[in-house]
PDB file of N, CA and C in Angstrom:
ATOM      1  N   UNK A   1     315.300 101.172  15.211  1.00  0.00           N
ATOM      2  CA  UNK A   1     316.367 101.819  15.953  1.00  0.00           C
ATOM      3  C   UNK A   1     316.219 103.331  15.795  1.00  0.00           C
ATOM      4  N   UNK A   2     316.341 104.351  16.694  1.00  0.00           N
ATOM      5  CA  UNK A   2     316.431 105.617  16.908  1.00  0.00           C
ATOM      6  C   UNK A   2     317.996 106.023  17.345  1.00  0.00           C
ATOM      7  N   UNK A   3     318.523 106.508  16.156  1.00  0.00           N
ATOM      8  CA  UNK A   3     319.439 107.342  16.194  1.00  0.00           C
ATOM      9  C   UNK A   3     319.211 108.710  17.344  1.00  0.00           C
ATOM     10  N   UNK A   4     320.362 108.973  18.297  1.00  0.00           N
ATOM     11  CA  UNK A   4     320.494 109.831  19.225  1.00  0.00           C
ATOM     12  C   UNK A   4     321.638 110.602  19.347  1.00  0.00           C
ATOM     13  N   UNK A   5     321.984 111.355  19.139  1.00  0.00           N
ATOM     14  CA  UNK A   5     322.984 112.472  18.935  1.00  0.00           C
ATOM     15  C   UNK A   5     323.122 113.480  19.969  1.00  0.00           C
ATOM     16  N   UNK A   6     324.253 113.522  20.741  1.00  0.00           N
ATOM     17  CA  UNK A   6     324.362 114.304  22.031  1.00  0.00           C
ATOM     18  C   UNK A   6     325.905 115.228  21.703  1.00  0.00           C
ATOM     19  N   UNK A   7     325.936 116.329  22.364  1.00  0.00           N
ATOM     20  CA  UNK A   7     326.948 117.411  22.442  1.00  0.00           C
ATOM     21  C   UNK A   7     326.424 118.484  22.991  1.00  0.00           C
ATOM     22  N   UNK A   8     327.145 119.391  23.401  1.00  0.00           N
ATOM     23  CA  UNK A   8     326.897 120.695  24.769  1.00  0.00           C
ATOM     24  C   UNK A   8     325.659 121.489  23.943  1.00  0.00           C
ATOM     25  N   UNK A   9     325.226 121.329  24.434  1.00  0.00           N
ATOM     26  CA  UNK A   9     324.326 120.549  25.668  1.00  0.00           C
ATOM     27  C   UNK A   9     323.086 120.367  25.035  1.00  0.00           C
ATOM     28  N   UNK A  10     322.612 119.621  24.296  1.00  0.00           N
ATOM     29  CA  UNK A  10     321.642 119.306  23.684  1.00  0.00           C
ATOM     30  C   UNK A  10     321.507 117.599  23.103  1.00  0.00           C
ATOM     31  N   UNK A  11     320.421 117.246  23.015  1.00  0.00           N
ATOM     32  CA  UNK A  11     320.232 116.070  22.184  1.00  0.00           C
ATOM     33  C   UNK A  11     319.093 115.830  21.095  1.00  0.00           C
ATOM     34  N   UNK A  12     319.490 115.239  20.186  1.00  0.00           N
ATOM     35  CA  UNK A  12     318.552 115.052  18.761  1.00  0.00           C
ATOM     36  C   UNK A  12     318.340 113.790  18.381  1.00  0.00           C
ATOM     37  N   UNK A  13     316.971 113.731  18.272  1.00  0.00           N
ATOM     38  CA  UNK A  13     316.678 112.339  18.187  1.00  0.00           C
ATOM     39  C   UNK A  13     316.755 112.360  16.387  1.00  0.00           C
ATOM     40  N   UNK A  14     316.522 110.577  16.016  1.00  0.00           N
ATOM     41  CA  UNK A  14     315.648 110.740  14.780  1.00  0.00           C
ATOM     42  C   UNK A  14     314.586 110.787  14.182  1.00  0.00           C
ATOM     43  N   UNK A  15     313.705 110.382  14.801  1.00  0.00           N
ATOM     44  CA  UNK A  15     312.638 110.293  14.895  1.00  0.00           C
ATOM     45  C   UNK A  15     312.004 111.045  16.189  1.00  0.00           C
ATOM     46  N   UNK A  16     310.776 111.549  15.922  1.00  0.00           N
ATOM     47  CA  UNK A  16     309.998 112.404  17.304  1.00  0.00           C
ATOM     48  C   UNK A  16     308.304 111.873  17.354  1.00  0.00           C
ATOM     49  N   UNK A  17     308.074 110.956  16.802  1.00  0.00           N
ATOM     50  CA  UNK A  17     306.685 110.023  17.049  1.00  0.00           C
ATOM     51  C   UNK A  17     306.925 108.484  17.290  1.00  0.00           C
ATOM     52  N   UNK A  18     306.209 108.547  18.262  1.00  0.00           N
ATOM     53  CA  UNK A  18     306.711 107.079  18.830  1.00  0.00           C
ATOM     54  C   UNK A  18     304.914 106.267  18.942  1.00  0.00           C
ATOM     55  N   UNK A  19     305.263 105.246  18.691  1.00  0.00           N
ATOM     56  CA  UNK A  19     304.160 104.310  19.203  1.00  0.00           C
ATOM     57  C   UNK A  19     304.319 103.026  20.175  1.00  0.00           C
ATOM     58  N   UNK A  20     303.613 102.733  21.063  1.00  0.00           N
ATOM     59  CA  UNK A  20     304.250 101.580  21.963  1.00  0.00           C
ATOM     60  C   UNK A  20     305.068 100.850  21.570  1.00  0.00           C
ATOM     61  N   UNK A  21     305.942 100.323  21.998  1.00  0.00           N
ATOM     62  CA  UNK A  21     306.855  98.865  21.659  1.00  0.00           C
ATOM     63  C   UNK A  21     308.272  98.903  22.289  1.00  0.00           C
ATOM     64  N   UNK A  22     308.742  98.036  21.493  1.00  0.00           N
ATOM     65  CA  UNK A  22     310.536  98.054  22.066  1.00  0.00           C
ATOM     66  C   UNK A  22     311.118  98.974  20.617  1.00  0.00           C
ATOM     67  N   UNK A  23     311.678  99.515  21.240  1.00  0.00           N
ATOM     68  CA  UNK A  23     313.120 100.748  21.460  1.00  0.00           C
ATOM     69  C   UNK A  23     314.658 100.398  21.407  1.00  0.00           C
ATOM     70  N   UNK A  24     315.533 100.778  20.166  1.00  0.00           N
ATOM     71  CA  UNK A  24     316.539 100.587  20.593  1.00  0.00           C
ATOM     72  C   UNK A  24     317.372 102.236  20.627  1.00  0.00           C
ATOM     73  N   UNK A  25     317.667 102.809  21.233  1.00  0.00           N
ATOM     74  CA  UNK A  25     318.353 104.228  21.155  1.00  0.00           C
ATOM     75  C   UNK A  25     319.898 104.371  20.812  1.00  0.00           C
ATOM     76  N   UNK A  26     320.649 104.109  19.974  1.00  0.00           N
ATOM     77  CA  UNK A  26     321.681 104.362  19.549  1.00  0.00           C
ATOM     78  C   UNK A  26     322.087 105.893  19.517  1.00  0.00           C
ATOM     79  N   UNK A  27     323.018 105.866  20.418  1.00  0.00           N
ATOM     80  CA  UNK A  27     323.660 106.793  21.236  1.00  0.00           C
ATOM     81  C   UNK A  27     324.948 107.368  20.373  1.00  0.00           C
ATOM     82  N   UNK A  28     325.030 108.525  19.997  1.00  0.00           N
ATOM     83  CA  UNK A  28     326.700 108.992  19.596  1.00  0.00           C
ATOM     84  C   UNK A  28     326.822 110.317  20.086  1.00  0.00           C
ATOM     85  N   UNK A  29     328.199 110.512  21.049  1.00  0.00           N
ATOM     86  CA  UNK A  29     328.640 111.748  21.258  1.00  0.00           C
ATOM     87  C   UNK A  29     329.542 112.268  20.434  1.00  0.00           C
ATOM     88  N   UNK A  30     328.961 113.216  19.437  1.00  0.00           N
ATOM     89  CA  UNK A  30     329.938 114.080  19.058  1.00  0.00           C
ATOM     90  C   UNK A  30     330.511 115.080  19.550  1.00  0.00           C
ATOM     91  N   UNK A  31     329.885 115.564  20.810  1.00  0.00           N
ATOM     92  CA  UNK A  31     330.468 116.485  21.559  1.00  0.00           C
ATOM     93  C   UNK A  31     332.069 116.584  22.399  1.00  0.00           C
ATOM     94  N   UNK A  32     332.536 117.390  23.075  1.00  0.00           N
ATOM     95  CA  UNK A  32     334.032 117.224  23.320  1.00  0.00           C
ATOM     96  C   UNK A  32     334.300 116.446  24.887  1.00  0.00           C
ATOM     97  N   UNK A  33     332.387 116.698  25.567  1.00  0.00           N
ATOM     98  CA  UNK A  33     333.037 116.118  27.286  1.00  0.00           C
ATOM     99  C   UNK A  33     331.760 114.821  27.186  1.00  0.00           C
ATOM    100  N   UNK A  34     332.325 113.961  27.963  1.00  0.00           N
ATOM    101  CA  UNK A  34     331.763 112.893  28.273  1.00  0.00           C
ATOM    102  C   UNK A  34     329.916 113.108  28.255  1.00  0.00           C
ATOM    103  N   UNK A  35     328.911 112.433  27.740  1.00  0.00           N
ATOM    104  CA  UNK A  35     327.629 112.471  27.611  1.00  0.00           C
ATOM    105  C   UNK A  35     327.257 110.759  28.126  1.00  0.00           C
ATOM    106  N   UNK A  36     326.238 110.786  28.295  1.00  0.00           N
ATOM    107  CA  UNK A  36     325.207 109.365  28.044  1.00  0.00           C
ATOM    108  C   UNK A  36     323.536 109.591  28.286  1.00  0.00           C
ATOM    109  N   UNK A  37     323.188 108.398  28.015  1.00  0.00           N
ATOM    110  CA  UNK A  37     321.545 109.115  27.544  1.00  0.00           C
ATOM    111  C   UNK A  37     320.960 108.348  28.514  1.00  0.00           C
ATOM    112  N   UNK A  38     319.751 108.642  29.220  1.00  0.00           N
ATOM    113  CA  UNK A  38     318.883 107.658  30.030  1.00  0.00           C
ATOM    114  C   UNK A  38     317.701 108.434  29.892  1.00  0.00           C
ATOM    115  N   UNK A  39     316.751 106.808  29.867  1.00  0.00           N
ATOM    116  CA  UNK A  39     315.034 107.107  29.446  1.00  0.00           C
ATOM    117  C   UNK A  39     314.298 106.724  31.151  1.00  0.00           C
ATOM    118  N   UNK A  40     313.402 107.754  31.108  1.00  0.00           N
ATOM    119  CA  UNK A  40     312.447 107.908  32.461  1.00  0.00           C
ATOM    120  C   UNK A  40     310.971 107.701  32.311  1.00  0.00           C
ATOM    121  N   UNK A  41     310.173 107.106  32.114  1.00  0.00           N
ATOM    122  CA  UNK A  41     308.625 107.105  31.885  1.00  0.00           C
ATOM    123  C   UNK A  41     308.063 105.691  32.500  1.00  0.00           C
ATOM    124  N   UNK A  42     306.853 105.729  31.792  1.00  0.00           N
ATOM    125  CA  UNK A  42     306.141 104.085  32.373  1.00  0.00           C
ATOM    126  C   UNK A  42     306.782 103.185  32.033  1.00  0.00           C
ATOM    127  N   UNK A  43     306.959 101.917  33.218  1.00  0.00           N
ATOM    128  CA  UNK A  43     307.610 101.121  32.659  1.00  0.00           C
ATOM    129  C   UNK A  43     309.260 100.939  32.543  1.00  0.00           C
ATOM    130  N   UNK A  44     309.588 102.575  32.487  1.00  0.00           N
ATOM    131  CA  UNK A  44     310.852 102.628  32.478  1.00  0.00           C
ATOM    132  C   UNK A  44     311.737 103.571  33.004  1.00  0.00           C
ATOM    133  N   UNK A  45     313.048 103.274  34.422  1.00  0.00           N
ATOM    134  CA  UNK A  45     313.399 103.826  35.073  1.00  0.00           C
ATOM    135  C   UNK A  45     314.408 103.836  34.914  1.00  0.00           C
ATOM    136  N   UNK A  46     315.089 104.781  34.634  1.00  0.00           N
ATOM    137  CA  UNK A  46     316.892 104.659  34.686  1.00  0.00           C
ATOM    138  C   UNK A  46     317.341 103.765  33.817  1.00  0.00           C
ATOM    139  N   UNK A  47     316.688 103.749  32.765  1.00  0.00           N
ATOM    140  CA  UNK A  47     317.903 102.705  31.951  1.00  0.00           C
ATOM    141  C   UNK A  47     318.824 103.396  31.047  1.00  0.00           C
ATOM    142  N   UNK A  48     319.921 103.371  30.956  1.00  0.00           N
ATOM    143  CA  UNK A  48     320.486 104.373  30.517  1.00  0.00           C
ATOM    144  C   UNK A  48     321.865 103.697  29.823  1.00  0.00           C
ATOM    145  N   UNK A  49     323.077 104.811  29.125  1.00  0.00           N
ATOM    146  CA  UNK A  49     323.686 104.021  28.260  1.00  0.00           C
ATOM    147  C   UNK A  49     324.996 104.208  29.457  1.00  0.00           C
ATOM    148  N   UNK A  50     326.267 103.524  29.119  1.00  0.00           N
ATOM    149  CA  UNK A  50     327.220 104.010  29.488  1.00  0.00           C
ATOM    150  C   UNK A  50     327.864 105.408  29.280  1.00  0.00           C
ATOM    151  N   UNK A  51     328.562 106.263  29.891  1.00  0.00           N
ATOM    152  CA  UNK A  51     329.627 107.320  29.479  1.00  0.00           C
ATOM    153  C   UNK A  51     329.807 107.109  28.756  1.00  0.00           C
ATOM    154  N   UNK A  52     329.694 107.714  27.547  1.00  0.00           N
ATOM    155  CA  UNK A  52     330.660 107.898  26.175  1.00  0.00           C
ATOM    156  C   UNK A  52     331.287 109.078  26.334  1.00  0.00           C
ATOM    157  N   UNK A  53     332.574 108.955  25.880  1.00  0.00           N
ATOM    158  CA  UNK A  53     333.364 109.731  26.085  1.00  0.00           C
ATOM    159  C   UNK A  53     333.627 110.412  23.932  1.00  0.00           C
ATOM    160  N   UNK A  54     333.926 111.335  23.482  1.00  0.00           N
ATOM    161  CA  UNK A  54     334.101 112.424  22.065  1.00  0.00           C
ATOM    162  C   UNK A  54     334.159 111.248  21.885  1.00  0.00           C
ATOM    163  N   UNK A  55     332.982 111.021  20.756  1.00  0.00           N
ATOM    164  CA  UNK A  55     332.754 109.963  19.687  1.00  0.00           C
ATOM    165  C   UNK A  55     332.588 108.898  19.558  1.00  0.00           C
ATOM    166  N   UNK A  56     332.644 108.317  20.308  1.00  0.00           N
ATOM    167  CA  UNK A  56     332.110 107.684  21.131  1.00  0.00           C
ATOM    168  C   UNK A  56     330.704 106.772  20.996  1.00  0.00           C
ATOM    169  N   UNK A  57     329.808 105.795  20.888  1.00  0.00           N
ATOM    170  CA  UNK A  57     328.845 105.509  20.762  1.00  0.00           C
ATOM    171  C   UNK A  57     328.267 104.200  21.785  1.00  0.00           C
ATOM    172  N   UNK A  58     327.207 104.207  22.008  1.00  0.00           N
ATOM    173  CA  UNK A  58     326.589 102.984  23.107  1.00  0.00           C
ATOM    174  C   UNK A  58     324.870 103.340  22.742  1.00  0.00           C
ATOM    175  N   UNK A  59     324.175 102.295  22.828  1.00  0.00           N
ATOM    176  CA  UNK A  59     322.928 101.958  23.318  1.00  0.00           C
ATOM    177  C   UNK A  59     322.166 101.491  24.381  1.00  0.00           C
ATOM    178  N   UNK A  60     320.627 101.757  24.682  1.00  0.00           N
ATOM    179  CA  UNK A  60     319.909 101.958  25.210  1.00  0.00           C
ATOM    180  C   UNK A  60     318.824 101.064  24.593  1.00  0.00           C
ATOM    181  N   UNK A  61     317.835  99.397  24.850  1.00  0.00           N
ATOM    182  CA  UNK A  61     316.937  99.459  24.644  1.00  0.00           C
ATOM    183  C   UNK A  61     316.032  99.508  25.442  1.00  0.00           C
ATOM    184  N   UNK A  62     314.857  99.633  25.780  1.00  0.00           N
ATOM    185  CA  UNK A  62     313.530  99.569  26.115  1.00  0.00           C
ATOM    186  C   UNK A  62     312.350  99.252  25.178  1.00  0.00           C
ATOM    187  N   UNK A  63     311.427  99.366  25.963  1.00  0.00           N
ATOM    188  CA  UNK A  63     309.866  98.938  25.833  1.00  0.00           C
ATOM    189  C   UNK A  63     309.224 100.351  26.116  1.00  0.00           C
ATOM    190  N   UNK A  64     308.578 100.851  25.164  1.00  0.00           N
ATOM    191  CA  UNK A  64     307.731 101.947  25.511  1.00  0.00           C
ATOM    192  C   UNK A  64     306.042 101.807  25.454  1.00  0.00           C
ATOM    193  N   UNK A  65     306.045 102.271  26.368  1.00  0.00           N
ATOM    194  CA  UNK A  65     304.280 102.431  26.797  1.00  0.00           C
ATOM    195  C   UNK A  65     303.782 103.541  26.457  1.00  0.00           C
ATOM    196  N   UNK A  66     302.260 103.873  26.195  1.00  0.00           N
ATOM    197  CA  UNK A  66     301.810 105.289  26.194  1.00  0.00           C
ATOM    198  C   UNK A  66     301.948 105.869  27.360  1.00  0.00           C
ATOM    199  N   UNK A  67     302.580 106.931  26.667  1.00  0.00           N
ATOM    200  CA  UNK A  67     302.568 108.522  27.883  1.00  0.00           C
ATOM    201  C   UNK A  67     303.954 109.037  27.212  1.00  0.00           C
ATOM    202  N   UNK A  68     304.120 109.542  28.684  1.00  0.00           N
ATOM    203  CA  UNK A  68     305.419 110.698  28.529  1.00  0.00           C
ATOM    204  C   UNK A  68     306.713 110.465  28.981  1.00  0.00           C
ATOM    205  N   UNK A  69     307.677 110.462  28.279  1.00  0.00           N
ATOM    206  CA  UNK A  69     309.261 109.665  28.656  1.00  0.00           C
ATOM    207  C   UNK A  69     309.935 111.140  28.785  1.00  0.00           C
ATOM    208  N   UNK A  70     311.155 111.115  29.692  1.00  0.00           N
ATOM    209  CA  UNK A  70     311.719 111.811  29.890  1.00  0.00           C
ATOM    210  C   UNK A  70     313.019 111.372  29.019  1.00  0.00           C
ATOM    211  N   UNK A  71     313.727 112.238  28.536  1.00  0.00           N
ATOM    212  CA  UNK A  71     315.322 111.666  27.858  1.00  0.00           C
ATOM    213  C   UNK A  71     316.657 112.710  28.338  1.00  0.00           C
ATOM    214  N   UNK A  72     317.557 112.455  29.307  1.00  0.00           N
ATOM    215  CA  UNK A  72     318.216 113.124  29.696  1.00  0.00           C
ATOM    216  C   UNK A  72     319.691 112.564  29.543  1.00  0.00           C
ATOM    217  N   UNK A  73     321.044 113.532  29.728  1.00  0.00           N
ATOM    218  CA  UNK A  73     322.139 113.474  29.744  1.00  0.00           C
ATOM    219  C   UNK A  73     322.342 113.149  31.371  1.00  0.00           C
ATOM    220  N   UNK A  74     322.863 112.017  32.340  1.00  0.00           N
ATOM    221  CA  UNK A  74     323.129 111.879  33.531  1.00  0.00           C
ATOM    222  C   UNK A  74     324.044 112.648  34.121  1.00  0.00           C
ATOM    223  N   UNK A  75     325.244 112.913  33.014  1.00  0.00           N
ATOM    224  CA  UNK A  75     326.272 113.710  33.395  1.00  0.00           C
ATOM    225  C   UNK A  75     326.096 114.856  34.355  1.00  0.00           C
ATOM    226  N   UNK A  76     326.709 115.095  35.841  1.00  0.00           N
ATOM    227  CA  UNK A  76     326.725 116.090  36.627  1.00  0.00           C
ATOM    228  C   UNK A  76     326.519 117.540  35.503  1.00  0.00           C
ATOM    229  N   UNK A  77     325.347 117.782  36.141  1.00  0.00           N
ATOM    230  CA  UNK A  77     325.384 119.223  35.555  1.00  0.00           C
ATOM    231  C   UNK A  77     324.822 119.381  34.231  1.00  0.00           C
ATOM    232  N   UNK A  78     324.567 118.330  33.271  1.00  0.00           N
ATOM    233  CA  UNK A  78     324.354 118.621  32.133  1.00  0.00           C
ATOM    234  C   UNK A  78     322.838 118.834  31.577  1.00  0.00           C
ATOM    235  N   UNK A  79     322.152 118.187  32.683  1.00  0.00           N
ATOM    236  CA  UNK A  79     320.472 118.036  32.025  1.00  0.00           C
ATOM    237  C   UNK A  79     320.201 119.644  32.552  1.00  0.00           C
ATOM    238  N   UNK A  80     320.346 120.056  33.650  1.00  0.00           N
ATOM    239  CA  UNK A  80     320.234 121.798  33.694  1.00  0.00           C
ATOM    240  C   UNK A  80     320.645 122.308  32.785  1.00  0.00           C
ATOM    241  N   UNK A  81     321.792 122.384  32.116  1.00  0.00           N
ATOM    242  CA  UNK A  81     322.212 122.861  30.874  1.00  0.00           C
ATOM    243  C   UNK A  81     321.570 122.744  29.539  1.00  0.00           C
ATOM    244  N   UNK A  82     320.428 122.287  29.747  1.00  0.00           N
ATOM    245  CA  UNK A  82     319.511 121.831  28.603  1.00  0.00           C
ATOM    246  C   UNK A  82     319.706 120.350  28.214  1.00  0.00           C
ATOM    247  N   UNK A  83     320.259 119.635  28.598  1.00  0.00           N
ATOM    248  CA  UNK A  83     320.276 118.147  27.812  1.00  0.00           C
ATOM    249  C   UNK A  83     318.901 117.133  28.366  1.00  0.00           C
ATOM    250  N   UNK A  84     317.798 117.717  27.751  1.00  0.00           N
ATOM    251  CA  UNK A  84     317.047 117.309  28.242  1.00  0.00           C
ATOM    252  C   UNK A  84     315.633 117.253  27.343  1.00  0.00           C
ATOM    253  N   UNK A  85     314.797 116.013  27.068  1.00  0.00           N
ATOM    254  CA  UNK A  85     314.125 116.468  26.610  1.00  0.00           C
ATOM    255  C   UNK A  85     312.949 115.924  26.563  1.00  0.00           C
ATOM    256  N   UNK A  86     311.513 115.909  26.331  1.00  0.00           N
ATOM    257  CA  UNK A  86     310.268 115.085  26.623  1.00  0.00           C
ATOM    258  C   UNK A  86     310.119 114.259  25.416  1.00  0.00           C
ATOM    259  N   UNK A  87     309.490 112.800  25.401  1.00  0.00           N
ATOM    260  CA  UNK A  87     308.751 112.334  24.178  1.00  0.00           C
ATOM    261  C   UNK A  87     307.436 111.704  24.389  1.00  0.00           C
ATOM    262  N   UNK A  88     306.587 111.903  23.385  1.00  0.00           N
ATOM    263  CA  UNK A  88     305.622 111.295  24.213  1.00  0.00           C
ATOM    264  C   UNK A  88     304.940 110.206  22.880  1.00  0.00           C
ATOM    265  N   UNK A  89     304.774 108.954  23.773  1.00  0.00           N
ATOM    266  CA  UNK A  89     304.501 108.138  22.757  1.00  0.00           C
ATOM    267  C   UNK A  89     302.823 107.551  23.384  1.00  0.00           C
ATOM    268  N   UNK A  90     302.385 108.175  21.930  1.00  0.00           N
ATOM    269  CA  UNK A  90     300.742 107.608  21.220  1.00  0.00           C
ATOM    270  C   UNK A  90     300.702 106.593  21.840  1.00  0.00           C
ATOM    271  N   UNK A  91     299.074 106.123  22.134  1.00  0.00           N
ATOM    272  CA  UNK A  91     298.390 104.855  22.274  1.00  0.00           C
ATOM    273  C   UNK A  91     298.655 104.661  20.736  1.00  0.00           C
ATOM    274  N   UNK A  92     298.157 103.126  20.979  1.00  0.00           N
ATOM    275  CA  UNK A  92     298.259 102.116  19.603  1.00  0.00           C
ATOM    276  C   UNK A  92     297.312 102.406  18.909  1.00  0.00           C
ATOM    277  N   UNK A  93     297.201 102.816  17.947  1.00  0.00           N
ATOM    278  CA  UNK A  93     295.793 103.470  17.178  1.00  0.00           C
ATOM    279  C   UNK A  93     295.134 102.086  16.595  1.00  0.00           C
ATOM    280  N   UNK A  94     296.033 101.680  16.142  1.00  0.00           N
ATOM    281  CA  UNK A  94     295.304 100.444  15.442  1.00  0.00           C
ATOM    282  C   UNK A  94     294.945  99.072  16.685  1.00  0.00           C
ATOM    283  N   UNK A  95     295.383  98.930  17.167  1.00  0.00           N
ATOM    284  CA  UNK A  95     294.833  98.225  18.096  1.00  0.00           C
ATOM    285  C   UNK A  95     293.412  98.615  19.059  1.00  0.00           C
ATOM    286  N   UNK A  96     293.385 100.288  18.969  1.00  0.00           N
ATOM    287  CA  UNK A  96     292.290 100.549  19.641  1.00  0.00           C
ATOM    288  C   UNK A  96     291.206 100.870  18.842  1.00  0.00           C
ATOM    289  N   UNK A  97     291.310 100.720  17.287  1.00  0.00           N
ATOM    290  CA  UNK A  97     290.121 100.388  15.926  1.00  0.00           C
ATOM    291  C   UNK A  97     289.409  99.838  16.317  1.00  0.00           C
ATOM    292  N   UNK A  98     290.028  98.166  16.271  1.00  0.00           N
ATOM    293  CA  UNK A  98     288.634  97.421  16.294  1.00  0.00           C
ATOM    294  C   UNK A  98     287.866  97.514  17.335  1.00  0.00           C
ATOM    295  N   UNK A  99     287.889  97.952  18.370  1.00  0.00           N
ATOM    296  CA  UNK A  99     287.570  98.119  19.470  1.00  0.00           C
ATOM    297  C   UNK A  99     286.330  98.882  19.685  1.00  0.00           C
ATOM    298  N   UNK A 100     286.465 100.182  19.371  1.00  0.00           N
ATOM    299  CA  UNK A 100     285.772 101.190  19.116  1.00  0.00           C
ATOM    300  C   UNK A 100     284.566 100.900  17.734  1.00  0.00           C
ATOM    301  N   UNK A 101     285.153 100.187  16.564  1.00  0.00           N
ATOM    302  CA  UNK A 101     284.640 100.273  15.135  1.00  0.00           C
ATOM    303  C   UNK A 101     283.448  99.067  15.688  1.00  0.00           C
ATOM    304  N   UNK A 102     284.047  97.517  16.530  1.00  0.00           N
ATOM    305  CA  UNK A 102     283.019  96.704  16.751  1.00  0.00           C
ATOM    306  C   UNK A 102     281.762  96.848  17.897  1.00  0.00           C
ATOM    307  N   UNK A 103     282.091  98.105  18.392  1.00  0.00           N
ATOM    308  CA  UNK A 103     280.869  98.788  19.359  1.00  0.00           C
ATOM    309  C   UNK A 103     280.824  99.946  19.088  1.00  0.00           C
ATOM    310  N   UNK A 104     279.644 100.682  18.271  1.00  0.00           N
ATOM    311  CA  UNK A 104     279.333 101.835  18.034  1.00  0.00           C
ATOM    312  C   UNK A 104     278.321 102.684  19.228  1.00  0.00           C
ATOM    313  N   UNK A 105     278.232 101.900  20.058  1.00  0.00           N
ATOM    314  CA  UNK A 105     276.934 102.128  21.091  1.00  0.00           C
ATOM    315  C   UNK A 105     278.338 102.842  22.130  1.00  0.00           C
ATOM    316  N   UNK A 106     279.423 102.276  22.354  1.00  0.00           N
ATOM    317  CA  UNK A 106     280.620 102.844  23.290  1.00  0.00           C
ATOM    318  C   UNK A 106     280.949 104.444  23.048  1.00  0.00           C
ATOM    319  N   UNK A 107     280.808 105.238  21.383  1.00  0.00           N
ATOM    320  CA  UNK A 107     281.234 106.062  20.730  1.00  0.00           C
ATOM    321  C   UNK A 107     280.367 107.193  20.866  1.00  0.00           C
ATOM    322  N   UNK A 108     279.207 106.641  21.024  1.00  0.00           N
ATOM    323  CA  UNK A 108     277.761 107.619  21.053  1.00  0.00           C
ATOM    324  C   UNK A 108     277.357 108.800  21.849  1.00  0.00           C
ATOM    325  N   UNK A 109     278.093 108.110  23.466  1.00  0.00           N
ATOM    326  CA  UNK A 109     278.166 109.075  24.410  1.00  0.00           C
ATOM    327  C   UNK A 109     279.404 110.116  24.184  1.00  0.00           C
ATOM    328  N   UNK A 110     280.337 109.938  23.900  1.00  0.00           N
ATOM    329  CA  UNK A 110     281.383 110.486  23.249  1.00  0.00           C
ATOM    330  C   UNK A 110     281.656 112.207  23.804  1.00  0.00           C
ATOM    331  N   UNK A 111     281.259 112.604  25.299  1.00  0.00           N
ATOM    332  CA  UNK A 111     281.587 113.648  25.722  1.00  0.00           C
ATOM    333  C   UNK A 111     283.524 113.732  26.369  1.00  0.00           C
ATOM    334  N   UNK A 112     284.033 112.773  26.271  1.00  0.00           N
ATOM    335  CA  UNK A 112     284.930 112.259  26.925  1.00  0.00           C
ATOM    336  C   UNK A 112     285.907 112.750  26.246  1.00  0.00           C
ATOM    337  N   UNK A 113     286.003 113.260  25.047  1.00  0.00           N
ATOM    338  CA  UNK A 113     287.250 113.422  24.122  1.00  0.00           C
ATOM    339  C   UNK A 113     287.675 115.004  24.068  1.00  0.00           C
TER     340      UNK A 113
END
């Protein structure tokens, strides 16, 4: 679970390295006007929490893929205001080991990186 913390106009995650998988985003507004959080990337469009209104709390899960997620406040007006922010989650390192480690002939050409 990733703790998410929203108020004017910013949001803080708990974590800022992600690796593929499922996601749960636990949502709290401590701020004074209504917030909610929604994730944008591969895989995932608009899923987002309800309005929380001062103190408020709701969740968000997903499935994350490699690349780049967007994390924004929906609230009119608020993601311009900065509530907004990128994450970007790693390929699976360990899954792409053996891969690489059981063909050394794949690694050789290796201009690609």
């Amino acid at each position: 679970m990733v703790s998410a913390t929203e108020n004017e106009f910013k949001i803080a995650l708990s974590q800022t390295s992600f690796k593929p998988g499922p996601y749960t985003f636990r949502v709290q507004n401590t701020g004074k006007f209504p917030h909610a959080l929604t994730v944008d990337g591969p895989g995932v469009q608009n899923q987002a929490t309800t309005t929380l209104t001062s103190g408020q709390t709701g969740s968000v899960s997903v499935t994350l893929q490699a690349g780049t997620y967007t994390l924004y406040c929906p609230v009119d007006g608020h993601r311009a205001k900065g509530m907004l922010m990128h994450i970007t989650v790693a390929p699976d390192a360990a899954a792409a080991a053996p891969s690489s480690a059981s063909s050394p002939a794949s690694t050789s050409g290796g201009g690609g990186y």
